[in-house]
Protein backbone atom coordinates (compact mmCIF):
# COMPACT_ATOMS: atom_id res chain seq x y z
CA UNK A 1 108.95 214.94 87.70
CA UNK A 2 105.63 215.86 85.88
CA UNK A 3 105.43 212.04 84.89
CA UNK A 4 105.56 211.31 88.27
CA UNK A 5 103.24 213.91 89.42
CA UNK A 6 100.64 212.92 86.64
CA UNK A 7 101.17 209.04 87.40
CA UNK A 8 100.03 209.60 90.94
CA UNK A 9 97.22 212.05 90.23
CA UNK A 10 95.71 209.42 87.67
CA UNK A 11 96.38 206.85 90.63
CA UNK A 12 94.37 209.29 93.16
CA UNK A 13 91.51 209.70 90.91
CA UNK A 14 90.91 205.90 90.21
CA UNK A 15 91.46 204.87 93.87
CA UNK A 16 88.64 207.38 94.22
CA UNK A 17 86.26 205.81 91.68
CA UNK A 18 86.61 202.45 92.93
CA UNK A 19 85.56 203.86 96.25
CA UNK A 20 82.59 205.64 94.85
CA UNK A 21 81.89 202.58 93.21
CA UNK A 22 81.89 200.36 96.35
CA UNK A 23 79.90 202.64 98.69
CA UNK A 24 77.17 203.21 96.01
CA UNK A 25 77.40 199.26 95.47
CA UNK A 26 76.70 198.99 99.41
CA UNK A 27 73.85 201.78 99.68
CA UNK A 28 70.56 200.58 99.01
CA UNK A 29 68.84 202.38 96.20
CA UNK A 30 65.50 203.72 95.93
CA UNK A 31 62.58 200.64 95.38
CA UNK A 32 61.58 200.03 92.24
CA UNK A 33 58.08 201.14 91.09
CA UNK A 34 55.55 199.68 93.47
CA UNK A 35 52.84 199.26 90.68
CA UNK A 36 52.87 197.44 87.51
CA UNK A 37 49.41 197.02 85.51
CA UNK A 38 50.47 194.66 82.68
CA UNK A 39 46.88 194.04 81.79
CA UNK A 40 45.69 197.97 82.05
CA UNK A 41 42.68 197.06 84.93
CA UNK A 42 43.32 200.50 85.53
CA UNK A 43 42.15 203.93 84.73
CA UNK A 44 45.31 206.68 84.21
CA UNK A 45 43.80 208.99 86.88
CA UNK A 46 43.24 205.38 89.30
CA UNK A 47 47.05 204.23 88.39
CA UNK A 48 48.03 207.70 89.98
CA UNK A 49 46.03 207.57 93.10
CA UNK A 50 47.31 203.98 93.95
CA UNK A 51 50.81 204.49 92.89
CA UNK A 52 50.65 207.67 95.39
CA UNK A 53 49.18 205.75 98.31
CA UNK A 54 51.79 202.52 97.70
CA UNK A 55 54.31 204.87 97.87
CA UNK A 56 53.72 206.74 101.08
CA UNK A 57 52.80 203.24 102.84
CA UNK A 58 56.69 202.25 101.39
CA UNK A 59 58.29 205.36 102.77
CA UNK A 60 56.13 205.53 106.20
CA UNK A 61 57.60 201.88 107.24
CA UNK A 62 60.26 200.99 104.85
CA UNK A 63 58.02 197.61 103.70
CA UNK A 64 57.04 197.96 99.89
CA UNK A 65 53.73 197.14 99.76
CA UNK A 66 53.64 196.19 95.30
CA UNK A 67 51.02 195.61 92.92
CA UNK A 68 51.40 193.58 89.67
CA UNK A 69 48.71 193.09 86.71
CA UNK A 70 49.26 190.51 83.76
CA UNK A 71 47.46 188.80 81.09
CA UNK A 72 48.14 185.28 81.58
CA UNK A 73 50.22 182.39 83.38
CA UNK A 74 51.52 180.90 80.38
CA UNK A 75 50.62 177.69 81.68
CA UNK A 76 52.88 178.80 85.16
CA UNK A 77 52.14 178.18 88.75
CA UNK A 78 50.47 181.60 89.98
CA UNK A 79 53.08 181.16 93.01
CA UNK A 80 55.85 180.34 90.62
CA UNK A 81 55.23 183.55 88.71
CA UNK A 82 54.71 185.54 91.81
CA UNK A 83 58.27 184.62 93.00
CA UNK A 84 60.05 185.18 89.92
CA UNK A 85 58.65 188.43 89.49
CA UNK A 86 59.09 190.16 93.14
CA UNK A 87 63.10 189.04 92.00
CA UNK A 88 62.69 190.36 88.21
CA UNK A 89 60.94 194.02 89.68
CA UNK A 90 63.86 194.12 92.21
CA UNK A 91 60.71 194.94 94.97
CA UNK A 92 61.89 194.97 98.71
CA UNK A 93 63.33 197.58 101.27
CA UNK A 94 66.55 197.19 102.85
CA UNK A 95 69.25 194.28 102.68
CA UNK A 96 66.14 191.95 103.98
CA UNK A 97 64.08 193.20 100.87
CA UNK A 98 61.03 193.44 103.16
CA UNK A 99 57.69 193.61 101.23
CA UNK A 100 54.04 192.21 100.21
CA UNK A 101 53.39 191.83 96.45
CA UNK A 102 49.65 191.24 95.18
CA UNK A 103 49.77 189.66 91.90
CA UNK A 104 46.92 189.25 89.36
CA UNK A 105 46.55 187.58 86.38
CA UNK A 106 43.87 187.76 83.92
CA UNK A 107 43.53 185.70 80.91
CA UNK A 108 40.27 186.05 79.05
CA UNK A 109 40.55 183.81 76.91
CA UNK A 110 40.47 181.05 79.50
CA UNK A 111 37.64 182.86 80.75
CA UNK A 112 36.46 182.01 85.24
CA UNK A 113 39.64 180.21 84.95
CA UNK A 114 41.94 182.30 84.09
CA UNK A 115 41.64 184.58 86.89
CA UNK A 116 44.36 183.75 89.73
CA UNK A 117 46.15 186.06 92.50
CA UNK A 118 48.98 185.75 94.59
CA UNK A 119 50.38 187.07 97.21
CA UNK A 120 54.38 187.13 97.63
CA UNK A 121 55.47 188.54 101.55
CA UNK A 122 59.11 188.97 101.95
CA UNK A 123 61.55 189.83 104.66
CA UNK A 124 61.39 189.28 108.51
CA UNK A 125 59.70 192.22 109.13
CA UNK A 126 56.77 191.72 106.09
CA UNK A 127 56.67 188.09 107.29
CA UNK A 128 55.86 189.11 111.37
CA UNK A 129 53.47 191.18 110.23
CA UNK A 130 51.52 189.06 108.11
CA UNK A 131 50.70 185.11 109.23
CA UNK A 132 48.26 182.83 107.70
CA UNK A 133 45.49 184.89 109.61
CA UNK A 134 46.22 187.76 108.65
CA UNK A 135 46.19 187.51 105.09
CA UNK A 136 43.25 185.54 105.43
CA UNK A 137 41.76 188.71 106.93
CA UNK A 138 43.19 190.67 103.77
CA UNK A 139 41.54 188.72 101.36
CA UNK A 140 38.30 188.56 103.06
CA UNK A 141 38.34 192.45 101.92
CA UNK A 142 40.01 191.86 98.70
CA UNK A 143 38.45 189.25 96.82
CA UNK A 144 34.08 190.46 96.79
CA UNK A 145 35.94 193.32 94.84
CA UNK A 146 37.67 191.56 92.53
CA UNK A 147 35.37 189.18 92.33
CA UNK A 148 33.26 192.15 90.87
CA UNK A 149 35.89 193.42 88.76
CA UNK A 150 36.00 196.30 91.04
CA UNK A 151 39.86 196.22 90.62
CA UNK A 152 41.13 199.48 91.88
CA UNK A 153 38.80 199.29 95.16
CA UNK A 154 40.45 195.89 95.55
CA UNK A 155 43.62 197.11 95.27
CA UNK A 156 43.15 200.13 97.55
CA UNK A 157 41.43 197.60 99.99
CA UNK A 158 45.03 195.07 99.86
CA UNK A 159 47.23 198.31 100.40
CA UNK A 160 45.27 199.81 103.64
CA UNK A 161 44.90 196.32 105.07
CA UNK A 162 48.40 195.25 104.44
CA UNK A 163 49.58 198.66 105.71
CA UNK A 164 47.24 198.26 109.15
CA UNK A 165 49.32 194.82 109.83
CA UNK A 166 52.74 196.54 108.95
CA UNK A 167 52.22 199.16 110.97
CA UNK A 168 50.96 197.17 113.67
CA UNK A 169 53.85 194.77 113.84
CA UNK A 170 56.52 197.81 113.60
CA UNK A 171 54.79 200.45 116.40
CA UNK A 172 52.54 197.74 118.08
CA UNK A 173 49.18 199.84 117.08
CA UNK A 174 46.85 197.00 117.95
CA UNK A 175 48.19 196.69 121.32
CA UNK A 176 47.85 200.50 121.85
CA UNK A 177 44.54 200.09 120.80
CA UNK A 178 43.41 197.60 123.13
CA UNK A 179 44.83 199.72 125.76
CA UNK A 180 42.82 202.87 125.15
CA UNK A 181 39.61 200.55 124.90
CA UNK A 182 40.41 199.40 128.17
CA UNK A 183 40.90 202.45 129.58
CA UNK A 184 37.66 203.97 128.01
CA UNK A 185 35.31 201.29 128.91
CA UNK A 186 36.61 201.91 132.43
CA UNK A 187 36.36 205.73 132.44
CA UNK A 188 32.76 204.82 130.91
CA UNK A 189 31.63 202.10 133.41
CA UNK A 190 32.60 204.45 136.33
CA UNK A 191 30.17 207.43 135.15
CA UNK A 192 27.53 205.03 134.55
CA UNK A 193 27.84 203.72 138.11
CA UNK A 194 27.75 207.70 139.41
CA UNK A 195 25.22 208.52 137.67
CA UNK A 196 22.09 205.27 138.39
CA UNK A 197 23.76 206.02 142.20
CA UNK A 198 22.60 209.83 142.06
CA UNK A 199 19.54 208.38 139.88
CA UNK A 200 18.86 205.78 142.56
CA UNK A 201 19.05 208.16 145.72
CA UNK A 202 16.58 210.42 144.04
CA UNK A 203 14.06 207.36 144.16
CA UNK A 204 13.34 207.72 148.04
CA UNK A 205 9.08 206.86 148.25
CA UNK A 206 10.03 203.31 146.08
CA UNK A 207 10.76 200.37 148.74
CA UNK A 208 12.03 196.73 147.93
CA UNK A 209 8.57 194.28 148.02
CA UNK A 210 8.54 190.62 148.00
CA UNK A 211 5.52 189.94 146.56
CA UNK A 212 2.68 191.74 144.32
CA UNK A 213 -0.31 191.63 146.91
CA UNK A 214 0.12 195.18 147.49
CA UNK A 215 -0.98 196.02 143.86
CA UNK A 216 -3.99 193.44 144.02
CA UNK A 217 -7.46 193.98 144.94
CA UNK A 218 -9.06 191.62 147.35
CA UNK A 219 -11.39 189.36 146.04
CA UNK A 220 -10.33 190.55 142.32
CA UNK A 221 -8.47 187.62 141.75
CA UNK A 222 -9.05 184.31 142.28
CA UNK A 223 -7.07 181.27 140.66
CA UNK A 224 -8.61 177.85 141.06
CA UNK A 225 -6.76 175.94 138.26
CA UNK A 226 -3.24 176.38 136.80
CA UNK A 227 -1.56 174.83 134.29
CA UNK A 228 1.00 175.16 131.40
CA UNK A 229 0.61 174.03 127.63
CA UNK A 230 3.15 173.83 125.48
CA UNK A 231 1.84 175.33 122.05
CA UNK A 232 4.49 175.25 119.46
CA UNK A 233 8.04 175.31 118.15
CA UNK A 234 9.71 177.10 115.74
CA UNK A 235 12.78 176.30 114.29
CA UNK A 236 14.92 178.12 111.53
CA UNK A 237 18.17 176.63 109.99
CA UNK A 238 19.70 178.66 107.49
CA UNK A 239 22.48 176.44 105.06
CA UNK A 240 26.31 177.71 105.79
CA UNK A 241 27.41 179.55 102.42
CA UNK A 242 29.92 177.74 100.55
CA UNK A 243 33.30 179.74 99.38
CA UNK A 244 34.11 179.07 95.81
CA UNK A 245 37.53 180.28 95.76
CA UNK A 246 40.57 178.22 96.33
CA UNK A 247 43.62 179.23 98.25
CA UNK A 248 47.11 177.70 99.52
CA UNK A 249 50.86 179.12 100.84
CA UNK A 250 53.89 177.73 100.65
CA UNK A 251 57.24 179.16 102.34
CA UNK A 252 60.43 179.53 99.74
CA UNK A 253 63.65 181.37 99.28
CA UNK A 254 63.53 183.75 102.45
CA UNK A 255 59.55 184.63 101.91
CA UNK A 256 55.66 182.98 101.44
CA UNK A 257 53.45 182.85 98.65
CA UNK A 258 49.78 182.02 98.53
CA UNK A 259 47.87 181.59 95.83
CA UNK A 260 44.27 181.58 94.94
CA UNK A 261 41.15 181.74 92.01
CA UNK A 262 39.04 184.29 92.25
């Protein structure tokens, strides 16, 4: 009887662990850490403030927004490398693994050109939000800083930007936006037309007049000759700047990668 009765507890108790086990297996877990400086661009204090703010931005629309430093492609694709490490760091929200992953790679040895980015956007909800446009719009305020190897305000710049288009896809803020500027400019054109009509009432002794003579002196003026010369032109061309930097996407394994020098 006790063999029994300890058979069947033992039984219990690892029907229940393989049920702990499959639930935990079917939970997502927390994302991994959304910053990784490999090549130390940053300051202890500027690790914290970024690692703070990526974090928040994760948890406020459940799309990791990830930053990755290293020291070198190895000879690698920048895109190649960008893929393989989104996968290695685990980065992603959710069963679609929704994100945006900056990577940078510095090699000094190699010198102007060893200095590549990437940018890795994964999961319907990271790809909606950010189209060819859009992280052409991102870089425009990303690369002048690193560029300058102003890397932390470069990074800061990619988070907030990346953030504005993630929130925009998930609670339509651009749309909103455009809405209240509407509405504003309306409010605003209204009181400008009550106010030059109270402005305009007030102007009772003025009357419309077709012509000047009223305001001329007879005899004061007297044109015999008129004519019109044409005296000079100036003209001022200014030469379009040229962008030095290189840039190109590719879609692959759920996601899209671009790639860039900068």
């Amino acid at each position: 009887m006790k063999k029994r009765i300890f058979c069947f507890v033992l039984c219990l108790i690892t029907v229940c662990s393989l049920l702990c086990i499959a639930v935990s297996a079917t939970i997502p877990g927390e994302p991994a850490e959304s910053l990784k400086d490999g090549a130390n661009l940053l300051s202890d204090s500027e690790k914290a403030k970024l690692s703070s703010k990526l974090k928040d931005y994760t948890e406020m629309h459940d799309v990791q927004i990830a930053i990755v430093t290293i020291d070198g492609l190895d000879g690698e694709d920048a895109k190649d490398v960008a893929d393989a490490l989104y996968d290695k760091y685990s980065f992603g929200v959710g069963e679609e693994r929704n994100g945006v992953m900056l990577l940078i790679s510095v090699d000094e040895e190699l010198g102007e050109d060893g200095r590549d980015y990437a940018v890795r956007i994964y999961g319907d909800t990271a790809l909606d939000a950010i189209g060819d446009s859009e992280y052409e719009s991102i870089m425009d305020e990303v690369l002048p800083s690193l560029r300058s190897d102003n890397f932390y305000t470069a990074f800061v710049a990619f988070a907030d930007e990346c953030e504005y288009y993630i929130n925009g896809e998930i609670n339509g803020f651009p749309f909103d936006y455009g809405k209240k500027l509407i509405i504003s400019l309306i409010i605003g054109l209204v009181v400008a037309l009550i106010a030059t009509s109270v402005m305009k009432g007030k102007l009772k002794s003025v009357r419309f007049q077709s012509a000047a003579s009223n305001y001329v002196k007879d005899g004061s003026m007297n044109v015999t000759v008129s004519r019109d010369f044409f005296l000079y032109r100036n003209i001022t061309r200014t030469a379009k700047p040229k962008d030095n930097s290189s840039s190109s996407g590719r879609s692959s394994g759920g996601g899209r990668t671009y790639s860039g020098k900068f």
